[in-house]
C-alpha atoms as a PDB file:
ATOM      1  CA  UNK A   1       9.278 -40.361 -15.554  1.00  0.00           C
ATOM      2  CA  UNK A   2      10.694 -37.350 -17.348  1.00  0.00           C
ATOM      3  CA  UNK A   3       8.243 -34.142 -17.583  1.00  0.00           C
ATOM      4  CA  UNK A   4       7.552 -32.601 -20.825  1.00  0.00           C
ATOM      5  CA  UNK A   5       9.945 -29.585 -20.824  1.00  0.00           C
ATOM      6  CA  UNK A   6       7.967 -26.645 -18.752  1.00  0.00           C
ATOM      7  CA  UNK A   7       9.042 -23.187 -19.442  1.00  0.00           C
ATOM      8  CA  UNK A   8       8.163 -21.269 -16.261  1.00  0.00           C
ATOM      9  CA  UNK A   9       6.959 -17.603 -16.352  1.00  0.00           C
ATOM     10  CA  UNK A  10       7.600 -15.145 -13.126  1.00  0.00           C
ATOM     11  CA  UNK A  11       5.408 -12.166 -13.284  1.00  0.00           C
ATOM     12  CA  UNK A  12       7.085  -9.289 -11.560  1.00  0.00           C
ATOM     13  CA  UNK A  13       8.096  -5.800 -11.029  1.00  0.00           C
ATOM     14  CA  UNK A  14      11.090  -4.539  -9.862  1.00  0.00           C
ATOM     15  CA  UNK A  15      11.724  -3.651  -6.200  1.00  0.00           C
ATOM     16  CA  UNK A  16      11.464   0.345  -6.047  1.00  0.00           C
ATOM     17  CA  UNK A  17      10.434   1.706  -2.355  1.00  0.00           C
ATOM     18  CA  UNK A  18       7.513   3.204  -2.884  1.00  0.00           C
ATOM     19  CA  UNK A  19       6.249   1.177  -5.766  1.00  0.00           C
ATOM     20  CA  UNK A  20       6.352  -2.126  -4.669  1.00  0.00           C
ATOM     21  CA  UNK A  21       4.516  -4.251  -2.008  1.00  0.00           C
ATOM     22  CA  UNK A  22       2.722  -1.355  -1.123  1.00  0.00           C
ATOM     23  CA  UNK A  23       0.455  -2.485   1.121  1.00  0.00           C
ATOM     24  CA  UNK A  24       2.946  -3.506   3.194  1.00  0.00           C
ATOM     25  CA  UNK A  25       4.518   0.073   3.499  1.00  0.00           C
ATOM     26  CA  UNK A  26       2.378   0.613   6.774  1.00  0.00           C
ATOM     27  CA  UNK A  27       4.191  -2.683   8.631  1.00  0.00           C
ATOM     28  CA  UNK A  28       7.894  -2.475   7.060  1.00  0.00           C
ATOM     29  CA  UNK A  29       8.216   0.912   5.617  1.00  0.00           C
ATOM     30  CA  UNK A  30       8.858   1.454   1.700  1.00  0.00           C
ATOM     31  CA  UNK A  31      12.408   0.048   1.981  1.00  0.00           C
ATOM     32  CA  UNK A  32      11.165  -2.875   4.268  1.00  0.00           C
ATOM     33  CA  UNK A  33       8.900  -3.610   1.643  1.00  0.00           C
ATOM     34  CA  UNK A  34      10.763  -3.549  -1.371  1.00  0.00           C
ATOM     35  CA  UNK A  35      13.508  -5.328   0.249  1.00  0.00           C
ATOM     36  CA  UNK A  36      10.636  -7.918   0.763  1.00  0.00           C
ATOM     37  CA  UNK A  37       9.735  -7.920  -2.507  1.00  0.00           C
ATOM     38  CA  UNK A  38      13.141  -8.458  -3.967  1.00  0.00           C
ATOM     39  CA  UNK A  39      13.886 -11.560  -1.163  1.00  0.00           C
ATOM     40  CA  UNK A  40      10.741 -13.206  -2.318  1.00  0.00           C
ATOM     41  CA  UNK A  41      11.505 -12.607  -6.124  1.00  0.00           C
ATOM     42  CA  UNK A  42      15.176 -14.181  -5.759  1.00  0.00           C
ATOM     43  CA  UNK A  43      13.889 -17.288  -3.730  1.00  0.00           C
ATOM     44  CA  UNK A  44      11.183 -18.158  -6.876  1.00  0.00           C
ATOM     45  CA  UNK A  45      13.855 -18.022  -9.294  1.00  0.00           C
ATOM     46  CA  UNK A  46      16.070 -19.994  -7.679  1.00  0.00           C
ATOM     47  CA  UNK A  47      13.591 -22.213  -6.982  1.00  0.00           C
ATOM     48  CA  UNK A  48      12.358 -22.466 -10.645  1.00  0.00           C
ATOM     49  CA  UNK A  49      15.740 -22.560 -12.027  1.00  0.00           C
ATOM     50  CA  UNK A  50      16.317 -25.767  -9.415  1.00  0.00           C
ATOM     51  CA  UNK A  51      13.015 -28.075 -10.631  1.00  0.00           C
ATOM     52  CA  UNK A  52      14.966 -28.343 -14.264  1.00  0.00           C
ATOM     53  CA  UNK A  53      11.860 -28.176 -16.162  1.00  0.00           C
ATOM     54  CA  UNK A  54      12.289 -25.695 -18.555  1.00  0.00           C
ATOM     55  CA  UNK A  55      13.656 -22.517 -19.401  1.00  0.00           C
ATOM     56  CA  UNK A  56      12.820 -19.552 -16.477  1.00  0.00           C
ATOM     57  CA  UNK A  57      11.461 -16.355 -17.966  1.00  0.00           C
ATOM     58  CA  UNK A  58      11.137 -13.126 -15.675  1.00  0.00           C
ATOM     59  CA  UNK A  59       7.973 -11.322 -17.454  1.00  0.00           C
ATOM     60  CA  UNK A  60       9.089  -7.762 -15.818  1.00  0.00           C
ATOM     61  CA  UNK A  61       6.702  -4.636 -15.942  1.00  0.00           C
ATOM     62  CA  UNK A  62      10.209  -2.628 -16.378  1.00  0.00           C
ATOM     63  CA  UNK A  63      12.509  -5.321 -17.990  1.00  0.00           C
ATOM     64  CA  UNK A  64      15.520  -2.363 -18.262  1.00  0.00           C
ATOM     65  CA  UNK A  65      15.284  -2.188 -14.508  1.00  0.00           C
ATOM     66  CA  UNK A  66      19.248  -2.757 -13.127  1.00  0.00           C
ATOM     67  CA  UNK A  67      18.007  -4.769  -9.808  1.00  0.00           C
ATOM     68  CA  UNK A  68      15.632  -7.317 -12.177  1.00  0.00           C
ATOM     69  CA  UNK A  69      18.209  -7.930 -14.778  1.00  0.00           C
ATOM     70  CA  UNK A  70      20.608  -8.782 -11.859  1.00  0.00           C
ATOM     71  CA  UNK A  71      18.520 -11.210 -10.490  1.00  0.00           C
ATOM     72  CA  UNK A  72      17.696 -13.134 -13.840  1.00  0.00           C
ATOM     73  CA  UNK A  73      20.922 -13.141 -14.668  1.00  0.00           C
ATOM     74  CA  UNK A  74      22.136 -14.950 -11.195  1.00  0.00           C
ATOM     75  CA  UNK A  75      19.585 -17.461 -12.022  1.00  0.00           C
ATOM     76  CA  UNK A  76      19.712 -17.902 -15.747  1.00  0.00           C
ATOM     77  CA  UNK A  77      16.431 -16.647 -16.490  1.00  0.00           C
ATOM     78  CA  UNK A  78      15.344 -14.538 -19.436  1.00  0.00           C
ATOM     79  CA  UNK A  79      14.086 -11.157 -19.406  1.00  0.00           C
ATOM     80  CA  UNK A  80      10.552 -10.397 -21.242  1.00  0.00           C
ATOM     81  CA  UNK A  81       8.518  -7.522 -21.115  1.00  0.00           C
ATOM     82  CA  UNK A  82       4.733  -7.606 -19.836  1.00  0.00           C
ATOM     83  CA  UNK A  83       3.802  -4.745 -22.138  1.00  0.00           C
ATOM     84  CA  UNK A  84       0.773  -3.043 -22.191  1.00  0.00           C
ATOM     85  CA  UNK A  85      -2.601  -3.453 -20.734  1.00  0.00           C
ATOM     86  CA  UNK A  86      -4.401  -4.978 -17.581  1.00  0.00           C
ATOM     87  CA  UNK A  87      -2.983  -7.860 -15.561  1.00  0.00           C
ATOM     88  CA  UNK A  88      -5.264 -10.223 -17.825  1.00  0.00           C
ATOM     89  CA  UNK A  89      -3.352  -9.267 -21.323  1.00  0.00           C
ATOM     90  CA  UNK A  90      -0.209  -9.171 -19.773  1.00  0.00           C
ATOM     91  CA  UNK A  91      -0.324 -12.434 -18.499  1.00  0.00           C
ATOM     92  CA  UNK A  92      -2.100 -13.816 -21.331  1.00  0.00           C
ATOM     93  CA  UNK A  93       1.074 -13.126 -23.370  1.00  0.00           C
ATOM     94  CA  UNK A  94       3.102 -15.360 -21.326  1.00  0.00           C
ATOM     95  CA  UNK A  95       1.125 -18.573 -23.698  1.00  0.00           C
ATOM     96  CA  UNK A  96       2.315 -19.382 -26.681  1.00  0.00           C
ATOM     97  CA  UNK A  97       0.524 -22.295 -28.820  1.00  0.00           C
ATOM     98  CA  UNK A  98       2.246 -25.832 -28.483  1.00  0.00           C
ATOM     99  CA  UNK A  99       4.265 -24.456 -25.433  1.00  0.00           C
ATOM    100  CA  UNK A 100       3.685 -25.685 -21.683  1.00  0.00           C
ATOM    101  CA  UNK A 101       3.893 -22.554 -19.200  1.00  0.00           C
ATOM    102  CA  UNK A 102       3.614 -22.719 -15.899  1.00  0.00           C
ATOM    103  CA  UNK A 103       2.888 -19.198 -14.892  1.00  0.00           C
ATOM    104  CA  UNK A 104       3.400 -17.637 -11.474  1.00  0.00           C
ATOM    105  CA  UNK A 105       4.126 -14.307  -8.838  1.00  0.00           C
ATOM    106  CA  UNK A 106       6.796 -13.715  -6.477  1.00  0.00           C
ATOM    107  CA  UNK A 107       5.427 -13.709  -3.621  1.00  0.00           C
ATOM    108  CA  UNK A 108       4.316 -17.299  -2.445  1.00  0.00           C
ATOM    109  CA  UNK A 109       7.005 -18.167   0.100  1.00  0.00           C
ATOM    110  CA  UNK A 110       4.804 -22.032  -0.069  1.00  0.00           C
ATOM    111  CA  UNK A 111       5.625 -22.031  -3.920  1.00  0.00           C
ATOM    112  CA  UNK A 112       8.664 -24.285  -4.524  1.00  0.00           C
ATOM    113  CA  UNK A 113      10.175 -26.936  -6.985  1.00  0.00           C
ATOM    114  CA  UNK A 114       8.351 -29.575  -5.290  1.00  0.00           C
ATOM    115  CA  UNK A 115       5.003 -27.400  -5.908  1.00  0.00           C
ATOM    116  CA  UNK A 116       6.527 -26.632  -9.987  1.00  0.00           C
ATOM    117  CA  UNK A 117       6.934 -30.376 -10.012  1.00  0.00           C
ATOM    118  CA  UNK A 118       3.905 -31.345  -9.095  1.00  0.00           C
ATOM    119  CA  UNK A 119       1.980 -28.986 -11.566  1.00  0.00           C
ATOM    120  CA  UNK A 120       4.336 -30.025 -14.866  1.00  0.00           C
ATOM    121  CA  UNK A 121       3.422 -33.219 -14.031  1.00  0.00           C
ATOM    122  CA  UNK A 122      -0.238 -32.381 -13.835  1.00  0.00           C
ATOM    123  CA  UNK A 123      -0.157 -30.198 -16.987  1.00  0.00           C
ATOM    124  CA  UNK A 124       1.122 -33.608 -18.594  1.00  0.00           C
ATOM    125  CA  UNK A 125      -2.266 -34.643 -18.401  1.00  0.00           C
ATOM    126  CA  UNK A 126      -4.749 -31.776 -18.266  1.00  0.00           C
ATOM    127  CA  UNK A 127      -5.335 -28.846 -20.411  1.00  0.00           C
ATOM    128  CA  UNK A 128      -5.105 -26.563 -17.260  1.00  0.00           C
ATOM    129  CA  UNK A 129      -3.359 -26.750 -14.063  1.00  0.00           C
ATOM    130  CA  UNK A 130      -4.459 -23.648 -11.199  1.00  0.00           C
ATOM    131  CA  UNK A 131      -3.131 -23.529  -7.550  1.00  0.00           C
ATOM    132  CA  UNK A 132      -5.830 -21.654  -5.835  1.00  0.00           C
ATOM    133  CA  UNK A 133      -4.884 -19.100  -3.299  1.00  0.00           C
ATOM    134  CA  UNK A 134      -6.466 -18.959   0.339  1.00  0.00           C
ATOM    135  CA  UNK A 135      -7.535 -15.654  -0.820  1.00  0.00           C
ATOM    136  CA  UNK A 136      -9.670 -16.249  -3.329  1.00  0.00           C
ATOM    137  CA  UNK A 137      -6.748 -15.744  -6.477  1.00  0.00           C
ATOM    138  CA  UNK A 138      -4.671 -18.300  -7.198  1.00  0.00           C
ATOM    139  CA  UNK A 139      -0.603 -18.356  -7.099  1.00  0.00           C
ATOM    140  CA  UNK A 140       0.202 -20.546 -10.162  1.00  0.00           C
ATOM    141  CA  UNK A 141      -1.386 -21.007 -13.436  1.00  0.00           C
ATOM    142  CA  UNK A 142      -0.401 -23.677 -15.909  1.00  0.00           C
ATOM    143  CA  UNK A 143      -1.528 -24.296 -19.828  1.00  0.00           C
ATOM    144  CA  UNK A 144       0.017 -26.018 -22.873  1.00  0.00           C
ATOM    145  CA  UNK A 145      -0.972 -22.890 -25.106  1.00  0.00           C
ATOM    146  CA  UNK A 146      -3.407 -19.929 -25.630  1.00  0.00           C
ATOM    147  CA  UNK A 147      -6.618 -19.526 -23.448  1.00  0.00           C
ATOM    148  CA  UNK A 148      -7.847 -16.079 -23.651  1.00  0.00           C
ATOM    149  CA  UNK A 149     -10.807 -16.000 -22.259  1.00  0.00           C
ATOM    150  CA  UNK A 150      -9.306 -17.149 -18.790  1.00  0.00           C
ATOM    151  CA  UNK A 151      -7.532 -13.877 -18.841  1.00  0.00           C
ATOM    152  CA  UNK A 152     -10.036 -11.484 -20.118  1.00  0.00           C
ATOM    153  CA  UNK A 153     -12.556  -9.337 -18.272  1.00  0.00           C
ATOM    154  CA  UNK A 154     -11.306 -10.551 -14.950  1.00  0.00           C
ATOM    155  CA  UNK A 155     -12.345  -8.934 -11.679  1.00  0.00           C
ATOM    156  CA  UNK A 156      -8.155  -9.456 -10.718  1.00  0.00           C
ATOM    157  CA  UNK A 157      -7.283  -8.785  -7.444  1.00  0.00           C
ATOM    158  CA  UNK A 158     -10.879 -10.221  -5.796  1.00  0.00           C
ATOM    159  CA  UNK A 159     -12.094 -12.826  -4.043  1.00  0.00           C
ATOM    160  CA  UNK A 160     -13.530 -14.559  -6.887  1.00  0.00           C
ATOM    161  CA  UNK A 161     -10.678 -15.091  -9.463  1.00  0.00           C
ATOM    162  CA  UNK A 162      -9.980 -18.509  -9.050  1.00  0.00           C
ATOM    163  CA  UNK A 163     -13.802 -19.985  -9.369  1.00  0.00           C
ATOM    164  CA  UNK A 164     -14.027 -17.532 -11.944  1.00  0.00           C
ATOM    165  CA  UNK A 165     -11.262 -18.956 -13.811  1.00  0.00           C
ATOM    166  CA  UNK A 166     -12.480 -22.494 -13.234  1.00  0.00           C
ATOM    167  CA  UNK A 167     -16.487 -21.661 -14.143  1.00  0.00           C
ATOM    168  CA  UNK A 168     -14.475 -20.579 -17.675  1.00  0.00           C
ATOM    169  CA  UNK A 169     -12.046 -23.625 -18.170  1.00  0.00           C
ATOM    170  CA  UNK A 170     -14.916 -25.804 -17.315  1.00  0.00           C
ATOM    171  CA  UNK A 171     -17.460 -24.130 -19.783  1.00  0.00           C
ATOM    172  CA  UNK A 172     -15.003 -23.800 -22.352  1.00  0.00           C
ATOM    173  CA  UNK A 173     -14.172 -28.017 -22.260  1.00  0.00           C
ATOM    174  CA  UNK A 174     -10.739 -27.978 -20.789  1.00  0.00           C
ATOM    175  CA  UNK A 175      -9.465 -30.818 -18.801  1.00  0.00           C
ATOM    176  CA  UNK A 176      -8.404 -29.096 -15.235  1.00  0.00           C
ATOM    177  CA  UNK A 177      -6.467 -30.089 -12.171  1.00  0.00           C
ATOM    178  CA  UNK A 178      -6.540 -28.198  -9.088  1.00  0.00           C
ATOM    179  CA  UNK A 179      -3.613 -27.564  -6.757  1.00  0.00           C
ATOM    180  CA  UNK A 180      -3.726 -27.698  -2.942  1.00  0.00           C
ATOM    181  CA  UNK A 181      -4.312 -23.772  -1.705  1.00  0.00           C
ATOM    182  CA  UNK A 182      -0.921 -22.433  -0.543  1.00  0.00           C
ATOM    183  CA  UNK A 183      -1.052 -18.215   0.709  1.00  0.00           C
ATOM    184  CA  UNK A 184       0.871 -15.301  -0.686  1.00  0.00           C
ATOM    185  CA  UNK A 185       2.326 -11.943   1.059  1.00  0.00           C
ATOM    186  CA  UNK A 186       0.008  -9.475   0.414  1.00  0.00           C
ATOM    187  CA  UNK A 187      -1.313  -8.198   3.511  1.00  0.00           C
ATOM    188  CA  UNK A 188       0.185  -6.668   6.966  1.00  0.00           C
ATOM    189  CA  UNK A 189      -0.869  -9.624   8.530  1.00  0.00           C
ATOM    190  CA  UNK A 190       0.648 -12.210   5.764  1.00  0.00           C
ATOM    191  CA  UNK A 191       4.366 -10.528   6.848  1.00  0.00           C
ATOM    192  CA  UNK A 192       3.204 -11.480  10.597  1.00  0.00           C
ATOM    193  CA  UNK A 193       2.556 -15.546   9.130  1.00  0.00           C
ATOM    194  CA  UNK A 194       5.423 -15.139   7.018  1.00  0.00           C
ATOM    195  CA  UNK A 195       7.864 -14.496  10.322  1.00  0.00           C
ATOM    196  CA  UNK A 196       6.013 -17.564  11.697  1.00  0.00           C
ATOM    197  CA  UNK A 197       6.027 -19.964   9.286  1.00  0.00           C
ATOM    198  CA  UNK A 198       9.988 -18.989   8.300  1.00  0.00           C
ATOM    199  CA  UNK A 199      11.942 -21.947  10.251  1.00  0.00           C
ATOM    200  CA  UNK A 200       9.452 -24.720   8.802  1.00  0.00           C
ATOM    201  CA  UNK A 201       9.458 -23.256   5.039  1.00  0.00           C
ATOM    202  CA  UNK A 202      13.546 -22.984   5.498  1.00  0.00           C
ATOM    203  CA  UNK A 203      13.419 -19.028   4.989  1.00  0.00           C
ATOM    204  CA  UNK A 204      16.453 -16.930   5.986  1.00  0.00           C
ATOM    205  CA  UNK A 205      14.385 -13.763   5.950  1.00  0.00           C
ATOM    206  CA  UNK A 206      16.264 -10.758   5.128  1.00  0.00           C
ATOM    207  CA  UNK A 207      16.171  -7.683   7.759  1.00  0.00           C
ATOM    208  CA  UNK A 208      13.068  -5.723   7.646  1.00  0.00           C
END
């Protein structure tokens, strides 16, 4: 069965030492980390630009940034600005009415085609797809238009986002299909599982 065409939205910033990844300065260094950041940025596009679902947008915090533009353009993905604002209005811009978005980071080395697949096929038939994190936040968030209130007056960056976000979709009527957890690198210790898990997610991890 052919999808709906998906457009899929990477939220991102660009990989400055320093400014990126920083919590995992203390395991890999500032270069370590942004060179981290940047691996993990280049595998999601290529892996959205490779589940043919839909144009690939990189929402960038800097979208003039040299090292972003490179990488959209080796993928064929767009550059658009996040503009201004918490994490909730950025991302909220990424919906547009009539237009299915599947919305995601950079830094879910679990997150692949299969996984885009999966939730454009889900979004086919709910009002809202999420793919909860094992952290509590979720990795991938999926909507065939506008739904503010998922995105406003969030506690990001907690424990509680993804119920939170659920407790809303489900008070506010919407039709919502939940994704198997998959974990992101956020942590010192994720790096450690991310070394591990390498071979079986078929990572050729730069060197850190």
């Amino acid at each position: 069965m052919r999808l709906p065409e998906t457009t899929i939205a990477i939220f991102s910033r660009a990989p400055v030492p320093g400014a990126t990844k920083t919590r995992l300065i203390p395991r890999l260094g500032a270069e370590g980390a942004a060179r981290l950041h940047g691996f993990l940025l280049d595998r999601i596009l290529g892996e959205a630009a490779a589940a043919t679902l839909g144009p690939v947008e990189l929402w960038a915090t800097d979208p003039h940034d040299a090292a972003l533009r490179r990488l959209a353009a080796r993928h064929g993905a767009t550059i658009q600005a996040q503009g201004e604002g918490d994490l909730g209005a950025r991302m909220a811009r990424a919906f547009r009415p009539n237009v299915p978005v599947i919305l995601v980071g950079s830094d879910c080395p679990g997150l692949g085609r299969g996984r885009l697949a999966e939730a454009a096929s889900a979004l086919a038939a709910h009002n809202l797809v999420l793919n909860p994190a094992e952290d509590g936040g979720y990795v991938l968030i999926a909507a065939k238009g506008p739904h503010p209130s998922l995105f406003t007056g969030m506690a990001w960056s907690t424990d509680t986002v993804a119920a939170e976000t659920l407790r809303r979709a489900q008070a506010a009527g919407l039709r919502v299909a939940t994704l198997d957890p998959l974990w992101d690198v956020d942590e010192p210790d994720d790096v450690t599982r991310l070394f591990e898990s390498a071979r079986e997610l078929g990572l050729r991890l730069p060197d850190l």
